[in-house]
C-alpha atoms as a PDB file:
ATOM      1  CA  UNK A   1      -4.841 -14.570 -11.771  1.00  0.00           C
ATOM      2  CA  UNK A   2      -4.163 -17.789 -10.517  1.00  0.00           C
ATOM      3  CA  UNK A   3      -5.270 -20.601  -9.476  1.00  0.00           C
ATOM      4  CA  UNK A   4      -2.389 -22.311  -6.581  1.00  0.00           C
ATOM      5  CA  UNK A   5      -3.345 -23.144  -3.381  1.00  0.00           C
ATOM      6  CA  UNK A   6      -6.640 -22.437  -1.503  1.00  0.00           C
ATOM      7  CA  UNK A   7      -8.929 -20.077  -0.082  1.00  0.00           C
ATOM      8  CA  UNK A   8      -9.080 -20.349   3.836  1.00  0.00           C
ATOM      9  CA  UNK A   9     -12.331 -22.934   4.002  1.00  0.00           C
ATOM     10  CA  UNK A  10     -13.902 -20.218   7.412  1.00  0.00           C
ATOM     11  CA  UNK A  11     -13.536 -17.102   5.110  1.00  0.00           C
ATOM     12  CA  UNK A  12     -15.327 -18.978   1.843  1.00  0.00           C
ATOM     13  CA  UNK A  13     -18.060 -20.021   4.420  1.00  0.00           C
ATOM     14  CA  UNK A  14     -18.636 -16.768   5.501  1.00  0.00           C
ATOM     15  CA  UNK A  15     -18.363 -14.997   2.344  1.00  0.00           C
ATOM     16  CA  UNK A  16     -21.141 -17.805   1.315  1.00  0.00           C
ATOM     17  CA  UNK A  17     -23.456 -17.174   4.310  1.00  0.00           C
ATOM     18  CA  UNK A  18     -23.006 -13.323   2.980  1.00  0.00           C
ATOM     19  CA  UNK A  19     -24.071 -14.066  -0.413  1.00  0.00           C
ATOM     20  CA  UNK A  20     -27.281 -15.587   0.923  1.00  0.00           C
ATOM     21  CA  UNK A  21     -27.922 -12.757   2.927  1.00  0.00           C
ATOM     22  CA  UNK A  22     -27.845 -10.208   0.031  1.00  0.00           C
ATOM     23  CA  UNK A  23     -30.415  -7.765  -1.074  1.00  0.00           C
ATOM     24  CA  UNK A  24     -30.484  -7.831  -4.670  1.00  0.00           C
ATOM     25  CA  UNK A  25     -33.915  -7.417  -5.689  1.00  0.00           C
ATOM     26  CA  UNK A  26     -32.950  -5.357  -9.038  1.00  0.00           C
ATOM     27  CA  UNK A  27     -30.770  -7.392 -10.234  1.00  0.00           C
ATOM     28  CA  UNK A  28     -30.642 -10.349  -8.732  1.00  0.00           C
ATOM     29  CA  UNK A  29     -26.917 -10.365  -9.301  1.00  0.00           C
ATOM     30  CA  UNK A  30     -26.051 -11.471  -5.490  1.00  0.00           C
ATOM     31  CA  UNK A  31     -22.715 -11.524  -3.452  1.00  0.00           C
ATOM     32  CA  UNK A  32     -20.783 -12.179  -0.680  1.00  0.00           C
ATOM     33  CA  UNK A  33     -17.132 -10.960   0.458  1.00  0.00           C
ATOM     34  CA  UNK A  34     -15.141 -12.140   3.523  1.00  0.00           C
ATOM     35  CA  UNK A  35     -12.305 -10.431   4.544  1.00  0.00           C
ATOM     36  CA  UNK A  36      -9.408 -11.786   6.961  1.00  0.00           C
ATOM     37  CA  UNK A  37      -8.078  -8.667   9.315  1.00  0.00           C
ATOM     38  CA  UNK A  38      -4.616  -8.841  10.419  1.00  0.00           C
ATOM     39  CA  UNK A  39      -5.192  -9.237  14.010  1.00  0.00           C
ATOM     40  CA  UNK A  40      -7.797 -12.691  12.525  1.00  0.00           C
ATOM     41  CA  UNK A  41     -11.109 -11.072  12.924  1.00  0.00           C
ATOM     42  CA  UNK A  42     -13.448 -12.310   9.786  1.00  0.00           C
ATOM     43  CA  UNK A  43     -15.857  -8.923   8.188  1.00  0.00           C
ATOM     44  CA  UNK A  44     -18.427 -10.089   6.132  1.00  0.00           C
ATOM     45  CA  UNK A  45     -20.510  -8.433   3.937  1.00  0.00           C
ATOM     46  CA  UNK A  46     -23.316  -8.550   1.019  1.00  0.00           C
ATOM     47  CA  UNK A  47     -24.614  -6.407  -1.337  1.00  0.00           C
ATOM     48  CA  UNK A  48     -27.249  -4.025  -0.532  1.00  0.00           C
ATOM     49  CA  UNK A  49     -29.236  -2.777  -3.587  1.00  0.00           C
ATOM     50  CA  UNK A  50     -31.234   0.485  -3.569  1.00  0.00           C
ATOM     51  CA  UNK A  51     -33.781   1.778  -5.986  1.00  0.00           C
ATOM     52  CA  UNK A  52     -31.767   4.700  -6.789  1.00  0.00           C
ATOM     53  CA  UNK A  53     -28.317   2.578  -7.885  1.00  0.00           C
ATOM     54  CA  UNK A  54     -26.068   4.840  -6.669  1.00  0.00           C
ATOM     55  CA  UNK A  55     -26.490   4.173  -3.497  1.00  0.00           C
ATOM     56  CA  UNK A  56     -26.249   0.760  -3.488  1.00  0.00           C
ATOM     57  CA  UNK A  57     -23.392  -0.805  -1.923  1.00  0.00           C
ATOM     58  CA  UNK A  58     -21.109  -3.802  -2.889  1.00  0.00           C
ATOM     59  CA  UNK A  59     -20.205  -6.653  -1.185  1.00  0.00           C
ATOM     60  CA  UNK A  60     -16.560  -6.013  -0.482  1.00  0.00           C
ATOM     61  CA  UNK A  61     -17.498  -3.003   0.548  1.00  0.00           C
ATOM     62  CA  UNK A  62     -19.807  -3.725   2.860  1.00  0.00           C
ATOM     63  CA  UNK A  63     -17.086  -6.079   4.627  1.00  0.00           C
ATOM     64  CA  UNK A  64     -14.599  -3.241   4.230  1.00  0.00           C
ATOM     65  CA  UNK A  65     -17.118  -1.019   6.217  1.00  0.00           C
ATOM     66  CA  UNK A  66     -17.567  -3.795   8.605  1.00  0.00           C
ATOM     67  CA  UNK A  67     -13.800  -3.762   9.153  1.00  0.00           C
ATOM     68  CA  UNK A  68     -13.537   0.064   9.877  1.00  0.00           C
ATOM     69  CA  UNK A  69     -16.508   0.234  11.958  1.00  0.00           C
ATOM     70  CA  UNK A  70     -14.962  -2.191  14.520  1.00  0.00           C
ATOM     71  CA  UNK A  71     -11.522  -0.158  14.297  1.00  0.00           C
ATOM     72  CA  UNK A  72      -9.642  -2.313  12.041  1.00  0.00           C
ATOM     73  CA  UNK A  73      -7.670  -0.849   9.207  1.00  0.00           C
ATOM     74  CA  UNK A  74      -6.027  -3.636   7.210  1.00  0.00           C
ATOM     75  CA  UNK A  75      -6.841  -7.043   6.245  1.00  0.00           C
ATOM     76  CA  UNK A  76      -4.731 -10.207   4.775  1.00  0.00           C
ATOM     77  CA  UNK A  77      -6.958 -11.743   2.763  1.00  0.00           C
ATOM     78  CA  UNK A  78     -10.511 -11.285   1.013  1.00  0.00           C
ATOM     79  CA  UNK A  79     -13.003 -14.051  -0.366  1.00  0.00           C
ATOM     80  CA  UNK A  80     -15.684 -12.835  -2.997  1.00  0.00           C
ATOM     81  CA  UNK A  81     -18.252 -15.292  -3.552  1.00  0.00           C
ATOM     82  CA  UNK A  82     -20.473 -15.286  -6.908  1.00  0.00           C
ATOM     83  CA  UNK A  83     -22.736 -17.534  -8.978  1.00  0.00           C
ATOM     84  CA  UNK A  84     -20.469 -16.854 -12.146  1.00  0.00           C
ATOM     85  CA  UNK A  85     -18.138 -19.459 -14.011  1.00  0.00           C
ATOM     86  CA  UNK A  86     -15.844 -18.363 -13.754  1.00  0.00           C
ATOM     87  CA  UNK A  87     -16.197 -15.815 -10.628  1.00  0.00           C
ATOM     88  CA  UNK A  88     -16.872 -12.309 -10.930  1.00  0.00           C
ATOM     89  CA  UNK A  89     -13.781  -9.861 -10.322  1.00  0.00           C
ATOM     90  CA  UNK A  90     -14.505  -6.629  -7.901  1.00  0.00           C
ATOM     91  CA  UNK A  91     -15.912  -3.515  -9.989  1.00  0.00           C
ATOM     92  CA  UNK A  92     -13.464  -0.782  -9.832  1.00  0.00           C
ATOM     93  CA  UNK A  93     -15.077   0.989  -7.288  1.00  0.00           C
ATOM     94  CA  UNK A  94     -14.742  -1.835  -4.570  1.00  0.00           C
ATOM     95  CA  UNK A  95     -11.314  -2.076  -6.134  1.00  0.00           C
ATOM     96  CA  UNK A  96      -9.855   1.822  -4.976  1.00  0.00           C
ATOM     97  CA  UNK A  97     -11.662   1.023  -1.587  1.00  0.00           C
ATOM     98  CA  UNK A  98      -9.762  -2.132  -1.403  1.00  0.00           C
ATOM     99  CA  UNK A  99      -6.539  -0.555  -2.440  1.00  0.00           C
ATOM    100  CA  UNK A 100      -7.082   2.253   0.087  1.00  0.00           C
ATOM    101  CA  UNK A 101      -6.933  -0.763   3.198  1.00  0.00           C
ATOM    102  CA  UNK A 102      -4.946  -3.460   1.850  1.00  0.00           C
ATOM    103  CA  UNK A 103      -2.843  -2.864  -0.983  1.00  0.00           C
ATOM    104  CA  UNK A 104      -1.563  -5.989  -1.164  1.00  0.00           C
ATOM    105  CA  UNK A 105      -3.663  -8.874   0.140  1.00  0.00           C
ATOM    106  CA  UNK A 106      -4.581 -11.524  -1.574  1.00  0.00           C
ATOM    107  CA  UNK A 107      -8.095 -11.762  -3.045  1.00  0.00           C
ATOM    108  CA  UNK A 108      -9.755 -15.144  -3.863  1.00  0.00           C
ATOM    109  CA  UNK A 109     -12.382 -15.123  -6.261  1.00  0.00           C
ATOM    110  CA  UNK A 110     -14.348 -17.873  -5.444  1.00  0.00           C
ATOM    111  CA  UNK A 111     -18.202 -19.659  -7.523  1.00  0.00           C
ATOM    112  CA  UNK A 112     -21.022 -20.057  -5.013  1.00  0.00           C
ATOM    113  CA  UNK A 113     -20.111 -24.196  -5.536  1.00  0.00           C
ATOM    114  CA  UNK A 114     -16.698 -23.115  -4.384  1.00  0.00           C
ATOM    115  CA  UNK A 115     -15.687 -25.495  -6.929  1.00  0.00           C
ATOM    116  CA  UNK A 116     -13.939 -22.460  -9.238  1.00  0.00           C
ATOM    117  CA  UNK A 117     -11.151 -20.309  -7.207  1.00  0.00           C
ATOM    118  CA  UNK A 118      -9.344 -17.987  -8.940  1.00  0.00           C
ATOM    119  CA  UNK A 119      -6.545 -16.287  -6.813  1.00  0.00           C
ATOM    120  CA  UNK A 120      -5.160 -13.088  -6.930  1.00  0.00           C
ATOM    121  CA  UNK A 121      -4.462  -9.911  -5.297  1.00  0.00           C
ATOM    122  CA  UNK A 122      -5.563  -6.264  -4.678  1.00  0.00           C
ATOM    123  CA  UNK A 123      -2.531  -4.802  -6.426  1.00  0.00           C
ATOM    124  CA  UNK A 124      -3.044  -6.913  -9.339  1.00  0.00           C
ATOM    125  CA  UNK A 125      -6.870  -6.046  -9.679  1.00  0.00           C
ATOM    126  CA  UNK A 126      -6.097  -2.257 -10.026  1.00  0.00           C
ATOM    127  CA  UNK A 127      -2.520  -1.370 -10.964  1.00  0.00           C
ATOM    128  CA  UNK A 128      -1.591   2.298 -10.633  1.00  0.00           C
ATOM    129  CA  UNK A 129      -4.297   2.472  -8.223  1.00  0.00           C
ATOM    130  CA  UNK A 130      -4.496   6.443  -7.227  1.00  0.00           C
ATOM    131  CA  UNK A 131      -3.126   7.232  -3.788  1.00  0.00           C
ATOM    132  CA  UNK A 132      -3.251  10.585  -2.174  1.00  0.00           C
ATOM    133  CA  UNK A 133       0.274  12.421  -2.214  1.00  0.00           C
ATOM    134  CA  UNK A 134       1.650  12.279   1.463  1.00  0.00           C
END
Protein backbone atom coordinates (compact mmCIF):
# COMPACT_ATOMS: atom_id res chain seq x y z
CA UNK A 1 0.00 0.00 0.00
CA UNK A 2 0.90 3.30 -0.84
CA UNK A 3 0.51 6.44 -0.37
CA UNK A 4 1.45 8.59 -4.12
CA UNK A 5 -0.84 10.67 -5.62
CA UNK A 6 -4.58 11.24 -4.82
CA UNK A 7 -7.92 9.96 -4.66
CA UNK A 8 -10.28 11.66 -7.31
CA UNK A 9 -11.75 14.62 -4.79
CA UNK A 10 -15.91 13.62 -6.59
CA UNK A 11 -15.40 9.87 -5.70
CA UNK A 12 -14.04 10.69 -1.85
CA UNK A 13 -17.15 13.03 -1.65
CA UNK A 14 -19.39 10.53 -2.56
CA UNK A 15 -17.95 7.71 -0.78
CA UNK A 16 -18.29 10.37 2.31
CA UNK A 17 -21.97 11.25 1.65
CA UNK A 18 -22.25 7.16 1.66
CA UNK A 19 -20.71 6.78 4.93
CA UNK A 20 -23.24 9.19 6.41
CA UNK A 21 -25.93 7.42 4.96
CA UNK A 22 -25.07 4.02 6.56
CA UNK A 23 -27.12 1.79 8.71
CA UNK A 24 -24.99 0.56 11.33
CA UNK A 25 -26.98 0.36 14.33
CA UNK A 26 -25.03 -2.90 15.73
CA UNK A 27 -22.02 -1.82 15.42
CA UNK A 28 -21.76 1.42 14.74
CA UNK A 29 -18.75 0.62 12.61
CA UNK A 30 -20.02 2.88 9.48
CA UNK A 31 -18.84 3.13 5.76
CA UNK A 32 -18.89 4.42 2.57
CA UNK A 33 -17.41 3.13 -0.93
CA UNK A 34 -17.40 5.00 -4.28
CA UNK A 35 -16.61 3.34 -7.22
CA UNK A 36 -15.50 4.99 -10.70
CA UNK A 37 -17.09 2.77 -13.79
CA UNK A 38 -15.22 2.77 -16.91
CA UNK A 39 -17.64 4.53 -19.01
CA UNK A 40 -17.35 7.58 -15.62
CA UNK A 41 -20.54 6.78 -13.91
CA UNK A 42 -19.88 7.16 -9.87
CA UNK A 43 -21.87 3.86 -7.64
CA UNK A 44 -22.05 4.60 -4.23
CA UNK A 45 -22.82 2.62 -1.51
CA UNK A 46 -23.03 2.12 2.50
CA UNK A 47 -23.32 -0.49 4.72
CA UNK A 48 -26.55 -1.96 5.56
CA UNK A 49 -26.59 -3.89 8.89
CA UNK A 50 -29.21 -6.55 9.71
CA UNK A 51 -30.05 -8.20 12.96
CA UNK A 52 -29.19 -11.50 11.69
CA UNK A 53 -25.31 -10.51 10.46
CA UNK A 54 -25.25 -12.51 7.69
CA UNK A 55 -27.21 -10.68 5.82
CA UNK A 56 -25.81 -7.58 6.21
CA UNK A 57 -24.14 -6.04 3.40
CA UNK A 58 -20.84 -4.01 3.01
CA UNK A 59 -20.18 -0.92 1.64
CA UNK A 60 -18.23 -1.85 -1.45
CA UNK A 61 -20.61 -4.08 -2.03
CA UNK A 62 -23.38 -2.21 -1.99
CA UNK A 63 -21.65 0.16 -4.72
CA UNK A 64 -20.67 -3.00 -6.59
CA UNK A 65 -24.46 -3.90 -6.65
CA UNK A 66 -25.20 -0.42 -7.60
CA UNK A 67 -22.86 -0.86 -10.57
CA UNK A 68 -24.49 -4.15 -11.88
CA UNK A 69 -27.92 -3.07 -11.37
CA UNK A 70 -27.47 -0.16 -13.86
CA UNK A 71 -25.63 -2.67 -16.37
CA UNK A 72 -22.15 -1.81 -15.70
CA UNK A 73 -19.58 -4.51 -15.26
CA UNK A 74 -16.20 -2.94 -14.50
CA UNK A 75 -14.96 -0.03 -12.71
CA UNK A 76 -11.42 1.99 -12.58
CA UNK A 77 -11.25 3.03 -9.38
CA UNK A 78 -12.90 2.55 -5.78
CA UNK A 79 -12.84 4.99 -2.65
CA UNK A 80 -13.62 3.36 0.85
CA UNK A 81 -14.23 5.82 3.40
CA UNK A 82 -13.80 4.96 7.31
CA UNK A 83 -13.36 6.64 10.69
CA UNK A 84 -10.09 4.49 11.29
CA UNK A 85 -6.36 5.83 11.46
CA UNK A 86 -5.28 4.54 9.53
CA UNK A 87 -8.33 3.40 7.13
CA UNK A 88 -9.91 0.18 7.24
CA UNK A 89 -8.96 -2.34 4.30
CA UNK A 90 -12.10 -4.31 2.54
CA UNK A 91 -12.98 -7.70 4.49
CA UNK A 92 -12.32 -10.55 2.26
CA UNK A 93 -15.64 -10.98 1.26
CA UNK A 94 -16.01 -7.46 -0.45
CA UNK A 95 -12.54 -8.36 -1.63
CA UNK A 96 -13.61 -11.76 -4.08
CA UNK A 97 -16.64 -9.50 -5.14
CA UNK A 98 -14.24 -6.85 -6.05
CA UNK A 99 -11.90 -9.19 -7.77
CA UNK A 100 -14.82 -10.76 -9.66
CA UNK A 101 -15.48 -6.89 -11.49
CA UNK A 102 -12.28 -5.23 -11.44
CA UNK A 103 -9.30 -7.14 -10.95
CA UNK A 104 -7.14 -4.55 -11.19
CA UNK A 105 -8.37 -1.09 -10.22
CA UNK A 106 -7.03 0.87 -7.94
CA UNK A 107 -8.57 1.12 -4.46
CA UNK A 108 -8.04 4.20 -2.20
CA UNK A 109 -8.48 3.73 1.30
CA UNK A 110 -9.37 6.87 2.51
CA UNK A 111 -10.23 8.38 6.91
CA UNK A 112 -13.60 10.11 7.10
CA UNK A 113 -11.13 13.57 7.52
CA UNK A 114 -9.78 12.45 4.20
CA UNK A 115 -6.67 13.54 5.71
CA UNK A 116 -5.14 9.63 5.68
CA UNK A 117 -5.15 7.95 1.98
CA UNK A 118 -3.67 4.89 1.60
CA UNK A 119 -3.56 3.65 -2.10
CA UNK A 120 -3.67 0.45 -3.48
CA UNK A 121 -5.30 -1.98 -5.63
CA UNK A 122 -7.79 -4.93 -5.91
CA UNK A 123 -5.11 -7.39 -6.97
CA UNK A 124 -2.96 -6.43 -4.20
CA UNK A 125 -5.80 -6.73 -1.49
CA UNK A 126 -6.42 -10.46 -2.38
CA UNK A 127 -3.63 -12.19 -4.30
CA UNK A 128 -4.50 -15.59 -5.76
CA UNK A 129 -7.93 -14.43 -5.66
CA UNK A 130 -10.11 -17.68 -6.88
CA UNK A 131 -11.49 -17.38 -10.40
CA UNK A 132 -13.76 -19.85 -12.00
CA UNK A 133 -11.89 -22.12 -14.68
CA UNK A 134 -13.06 -20.87 -18.21
Amino acid sequence: MGQDASPPAGLVAAAQRAYHNAYAPYSSFRVGAALLADDGRVFAGANVENASYGLSRCAEQSAVQALASEGGRTFETLVVVTDCDPPAAPCGACRQILVEFAPNATVWLVSLSGHQQLRTSVAELLPGAFRFPA
